[in-house]
Protein backbone atom coordinates (compact mmCIF):
# COMPACT_ATOMS: atom_id res chain seq x y z
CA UNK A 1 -1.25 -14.22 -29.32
CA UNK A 2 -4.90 -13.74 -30.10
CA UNK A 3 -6.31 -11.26 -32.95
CA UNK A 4 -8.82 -9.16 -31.65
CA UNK A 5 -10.75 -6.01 -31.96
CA UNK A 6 -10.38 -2.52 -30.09
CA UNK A 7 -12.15 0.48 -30.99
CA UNK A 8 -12.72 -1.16 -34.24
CA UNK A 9 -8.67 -1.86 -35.29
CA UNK A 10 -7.42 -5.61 -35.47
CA UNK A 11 -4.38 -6.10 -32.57
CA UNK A 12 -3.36 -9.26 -30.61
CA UNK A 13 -3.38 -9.88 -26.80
CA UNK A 14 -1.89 -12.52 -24.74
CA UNK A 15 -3.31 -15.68 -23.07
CA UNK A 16 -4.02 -13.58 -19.90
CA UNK A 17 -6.16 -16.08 -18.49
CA UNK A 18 -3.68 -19.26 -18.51
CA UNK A 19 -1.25 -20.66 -15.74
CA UNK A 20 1.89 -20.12 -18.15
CA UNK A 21 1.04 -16.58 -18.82
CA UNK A 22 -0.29 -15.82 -15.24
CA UNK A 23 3.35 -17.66 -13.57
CA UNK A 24 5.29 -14.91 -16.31
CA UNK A 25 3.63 -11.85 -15.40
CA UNK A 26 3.82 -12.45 -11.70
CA UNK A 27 7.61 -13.56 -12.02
CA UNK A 28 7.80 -10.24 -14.09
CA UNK A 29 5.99 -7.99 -10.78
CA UNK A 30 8.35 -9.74 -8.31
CA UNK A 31 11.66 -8.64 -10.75
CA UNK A 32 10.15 -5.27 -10.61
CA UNK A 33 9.26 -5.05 -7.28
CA UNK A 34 12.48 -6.02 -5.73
CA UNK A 35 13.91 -2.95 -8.18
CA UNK A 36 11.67 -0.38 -7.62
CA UNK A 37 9.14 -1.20 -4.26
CA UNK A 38 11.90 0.99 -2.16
CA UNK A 39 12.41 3.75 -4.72
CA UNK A 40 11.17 7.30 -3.06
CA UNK A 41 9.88 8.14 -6.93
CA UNK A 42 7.85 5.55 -7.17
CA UNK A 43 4.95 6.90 -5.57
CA UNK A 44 2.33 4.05 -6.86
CA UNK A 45 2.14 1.20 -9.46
CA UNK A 46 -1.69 -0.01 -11.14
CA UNK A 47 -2.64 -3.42 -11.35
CA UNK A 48 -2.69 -4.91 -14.53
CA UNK A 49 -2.86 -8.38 -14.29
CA UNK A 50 -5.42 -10.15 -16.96
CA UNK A 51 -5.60 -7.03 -19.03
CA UNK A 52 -5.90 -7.19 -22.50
CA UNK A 53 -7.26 -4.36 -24.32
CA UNK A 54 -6.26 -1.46 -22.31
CA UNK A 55 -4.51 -1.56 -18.11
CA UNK A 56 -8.48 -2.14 -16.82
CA UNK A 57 -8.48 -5.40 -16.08
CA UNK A 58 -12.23 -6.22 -16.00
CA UNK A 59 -12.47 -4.77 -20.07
CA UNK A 60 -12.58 -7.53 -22.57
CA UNK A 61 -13.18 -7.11 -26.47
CA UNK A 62 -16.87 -7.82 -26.22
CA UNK A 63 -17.75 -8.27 -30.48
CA UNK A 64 -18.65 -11.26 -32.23
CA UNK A 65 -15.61 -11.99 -33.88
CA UNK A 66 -13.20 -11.69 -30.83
CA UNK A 67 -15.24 -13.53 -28.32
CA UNK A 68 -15.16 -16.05 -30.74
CA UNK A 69 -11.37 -15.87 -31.17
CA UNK A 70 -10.55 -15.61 -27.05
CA UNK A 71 -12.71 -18.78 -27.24
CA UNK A 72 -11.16 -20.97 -29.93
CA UNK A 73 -8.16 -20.17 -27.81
CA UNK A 74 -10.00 -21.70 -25.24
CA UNK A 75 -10.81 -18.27 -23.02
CA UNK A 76 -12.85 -19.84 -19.93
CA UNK A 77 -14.47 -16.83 -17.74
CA UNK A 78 -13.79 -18.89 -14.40
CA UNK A 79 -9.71 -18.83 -15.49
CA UNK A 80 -10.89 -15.35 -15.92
CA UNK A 81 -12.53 -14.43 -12.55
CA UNK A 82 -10.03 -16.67 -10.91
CA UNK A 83 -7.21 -14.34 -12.53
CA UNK A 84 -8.64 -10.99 -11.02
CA UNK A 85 -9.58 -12.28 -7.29
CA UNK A 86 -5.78 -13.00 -7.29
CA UNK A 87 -4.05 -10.59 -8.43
CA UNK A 88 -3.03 -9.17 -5.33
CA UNK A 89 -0.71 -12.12 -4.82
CA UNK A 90 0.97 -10.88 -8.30
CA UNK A 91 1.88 -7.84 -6.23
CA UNK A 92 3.29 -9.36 -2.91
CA UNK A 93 6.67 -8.28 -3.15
CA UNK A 94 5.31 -4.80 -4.08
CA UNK A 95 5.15 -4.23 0.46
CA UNK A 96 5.47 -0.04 0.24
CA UNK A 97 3.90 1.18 -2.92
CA UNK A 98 0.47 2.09 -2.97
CA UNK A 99 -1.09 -0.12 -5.65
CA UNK A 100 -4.25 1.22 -7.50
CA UNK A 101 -6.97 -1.24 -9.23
CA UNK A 102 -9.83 -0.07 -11.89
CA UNK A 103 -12.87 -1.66 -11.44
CA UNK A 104 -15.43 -2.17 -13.53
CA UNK A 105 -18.66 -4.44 -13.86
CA UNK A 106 -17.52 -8.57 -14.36
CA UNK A 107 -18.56 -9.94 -17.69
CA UNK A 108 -18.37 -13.29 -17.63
CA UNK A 109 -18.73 -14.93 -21.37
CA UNK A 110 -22.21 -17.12 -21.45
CA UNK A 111 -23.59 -19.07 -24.66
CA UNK A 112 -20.61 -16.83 -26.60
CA UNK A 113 -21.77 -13.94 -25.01
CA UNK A 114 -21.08 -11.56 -22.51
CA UNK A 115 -22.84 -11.29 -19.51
CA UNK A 116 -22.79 -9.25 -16.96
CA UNK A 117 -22.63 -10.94 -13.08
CA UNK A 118 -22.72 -7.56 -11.06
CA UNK A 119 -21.05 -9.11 -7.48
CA UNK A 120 -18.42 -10.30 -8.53
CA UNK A 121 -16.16 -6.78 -8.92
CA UNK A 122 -18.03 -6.07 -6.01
CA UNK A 123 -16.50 -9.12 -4.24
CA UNK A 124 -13.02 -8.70 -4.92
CA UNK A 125 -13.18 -5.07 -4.83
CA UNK A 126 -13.84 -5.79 -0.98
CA UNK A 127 -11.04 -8.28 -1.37
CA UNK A 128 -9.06 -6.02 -2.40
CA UNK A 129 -9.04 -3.42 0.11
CA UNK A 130 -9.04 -6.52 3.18
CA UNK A 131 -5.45 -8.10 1.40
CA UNK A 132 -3.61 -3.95 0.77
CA UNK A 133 -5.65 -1.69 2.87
CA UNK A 134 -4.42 1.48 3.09
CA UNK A 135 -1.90 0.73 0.06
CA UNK A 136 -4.75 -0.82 -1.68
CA UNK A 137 -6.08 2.03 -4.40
CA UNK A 138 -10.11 1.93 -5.56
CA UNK A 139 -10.71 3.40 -9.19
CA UNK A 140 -12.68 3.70 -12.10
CA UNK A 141 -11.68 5.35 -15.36
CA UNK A 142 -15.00 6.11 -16.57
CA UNK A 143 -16.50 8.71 -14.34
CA UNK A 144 -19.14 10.92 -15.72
CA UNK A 145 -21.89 13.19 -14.34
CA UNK A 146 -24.30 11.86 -14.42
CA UNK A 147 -22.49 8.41 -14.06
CA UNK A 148 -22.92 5.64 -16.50
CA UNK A 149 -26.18 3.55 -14.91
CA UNK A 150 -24.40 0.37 -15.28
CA UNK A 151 -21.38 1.60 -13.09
CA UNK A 152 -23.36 2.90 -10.15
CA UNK A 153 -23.12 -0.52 -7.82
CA UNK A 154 -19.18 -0.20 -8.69
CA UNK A 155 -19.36 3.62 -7.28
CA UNK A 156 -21.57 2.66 -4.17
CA UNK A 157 -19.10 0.19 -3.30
CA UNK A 158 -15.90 2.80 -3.53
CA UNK A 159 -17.83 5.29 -1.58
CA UNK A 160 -18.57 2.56 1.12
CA UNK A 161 -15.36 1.31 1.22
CA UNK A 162 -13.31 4.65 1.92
CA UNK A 163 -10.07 5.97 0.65
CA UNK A 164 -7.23 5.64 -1.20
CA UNK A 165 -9.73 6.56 -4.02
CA UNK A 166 -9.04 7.83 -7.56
CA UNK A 167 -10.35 8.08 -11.48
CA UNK A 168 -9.87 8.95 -15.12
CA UNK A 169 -13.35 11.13 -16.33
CA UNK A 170 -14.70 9.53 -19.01
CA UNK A 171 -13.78 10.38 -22.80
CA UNK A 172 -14.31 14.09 -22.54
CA UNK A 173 -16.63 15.12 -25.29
CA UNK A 174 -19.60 16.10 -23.89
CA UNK A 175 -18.44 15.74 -20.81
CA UNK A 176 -19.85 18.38 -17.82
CA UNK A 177 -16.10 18.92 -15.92
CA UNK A 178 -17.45 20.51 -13.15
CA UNK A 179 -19.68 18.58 -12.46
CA UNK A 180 -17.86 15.34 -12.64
CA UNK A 181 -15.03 16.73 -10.54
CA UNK A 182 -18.01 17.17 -8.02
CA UNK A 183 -18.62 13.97 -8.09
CA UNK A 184 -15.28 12.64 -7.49
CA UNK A 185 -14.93 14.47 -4.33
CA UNK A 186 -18.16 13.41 -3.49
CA UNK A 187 -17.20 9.75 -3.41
CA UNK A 188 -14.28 10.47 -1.54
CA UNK A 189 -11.52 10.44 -4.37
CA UNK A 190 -7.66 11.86 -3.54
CA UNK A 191 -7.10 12.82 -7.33
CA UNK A 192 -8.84 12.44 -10.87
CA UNK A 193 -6.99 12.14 -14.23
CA UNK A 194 -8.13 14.33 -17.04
CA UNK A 195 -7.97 13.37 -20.57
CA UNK A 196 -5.17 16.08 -22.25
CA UNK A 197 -6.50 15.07 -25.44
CA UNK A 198 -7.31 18.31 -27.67
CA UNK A 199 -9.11 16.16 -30.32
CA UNK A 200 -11.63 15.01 -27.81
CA UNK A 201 -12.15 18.21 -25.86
CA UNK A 202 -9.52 17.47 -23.26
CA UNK A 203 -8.39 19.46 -20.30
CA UNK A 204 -5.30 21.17 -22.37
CA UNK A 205 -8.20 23.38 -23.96
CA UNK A 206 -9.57 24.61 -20.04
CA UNK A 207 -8.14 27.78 -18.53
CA UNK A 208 -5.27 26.64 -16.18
CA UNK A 209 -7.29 29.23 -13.47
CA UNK A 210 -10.13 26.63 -13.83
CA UNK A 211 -7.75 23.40 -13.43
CA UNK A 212 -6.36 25.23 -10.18
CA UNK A 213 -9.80 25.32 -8.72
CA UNK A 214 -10.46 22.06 -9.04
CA UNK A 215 -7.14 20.65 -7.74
CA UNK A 216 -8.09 22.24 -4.23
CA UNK A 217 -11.48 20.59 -4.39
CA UNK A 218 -9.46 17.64 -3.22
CA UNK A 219 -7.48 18.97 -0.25
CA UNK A 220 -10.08 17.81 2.01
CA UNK A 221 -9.97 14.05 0.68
């Protein structure tokens, strides 16, 4: 494993990026496919190959110190890139269950630092919908309104592309709910996830009048 950073707290990740790992996980979706793929309660599974610090799979601990771990261990962003334009292929055996995917700008890592190359989500976002289509879920899990400036090629490209669409909001303090719900439908989402969290303002604190409201925003979608 390799020590990292999230949110500030040391914790390890795998070797996401490497043919050992990559052959593992898959083997692991193709156990768990042939399990679960024709179960009726298993409505939809998220992609989470070459995650490491949370199930997004384009989020990598961007400080000093773990860049410079990930690349001792000899982290290479076109392993990287290679590992999310394929990982449809970890899902093959997954042929009924709609599969979701969060998207989020590519960093690649440049001179030990991240940088950000803006068509390549877009790319295998595309890629993406051409390999599942209908089965093949677009999200986000930061969606805010306004929306973060830096995500708004990743949201053109969702609304372009059509449902299945759906998101998280963003961390929910400070966030405007209506508003953001707005959004959503506006791009064409089937469903957003709320945070719960009462710490950070979450949705347990809004009247459950309110939360009825804006589940039939979405009938239409």
């Amino acid at each position: 494993p390799v020590s990292v950073l999230h949110l500030n707290l040391p914790v390890t990740i795998g070797r996401f990026w490497t043919p050992a790992y990559r052959e593992a996980w898959r083997s692991l979706q193709e156990a768990l496919a042939r399990k679960y793929d024709s179960d009726p309660l298993i409505r939809e599974v998220s992609n989470t190959s070459c995650s490491s610090i949370t199930d997004e799979p384009f989020l990598l601990p961007a400080d000093p110190l773990s860049l410079r771990h990930l690349l001792d261990a000899g982290f290479d962003s076109d392993a990287d890139r290679d590992c999310l334009a394929q990982s449809a292929k970890d899902y093959a055996l997954w042929r009924t269950t709609r599969i979701d995917y969060y998207f989020n700008p590519f960093r690649g890592i440049v001179g030990g630092r991240p940088q950000v190359e803006p068509e390549v989500a877009l790319a295998i976002m595309h890629q993406w919908r051409e390999q599942l289509g209908p089965r093949g879920i677009l999200s986000n899990h930061a969606l805010s309104s306004p929306p973060s400036p830096h995500l708004d090629g990743i949201y053109h490209a969702i609304r372009e592309l059509g449902p299945p669409i759906e998101f998280q909001t963003h961390a929910p303090r400070g966030l405007d709910w209506d508003a953001t719900i707005r959004y959503a439908v506006s791009l064409g989402a089937a469903s957003v996830e709320l945070w719960p969290n009462t710490h950070f303002g979450g949705f347990t604190q809004i009247p459950p009048d309110q939360l009825k409201e804006w589940a039939a925003e979405f009938k239409h979608n």
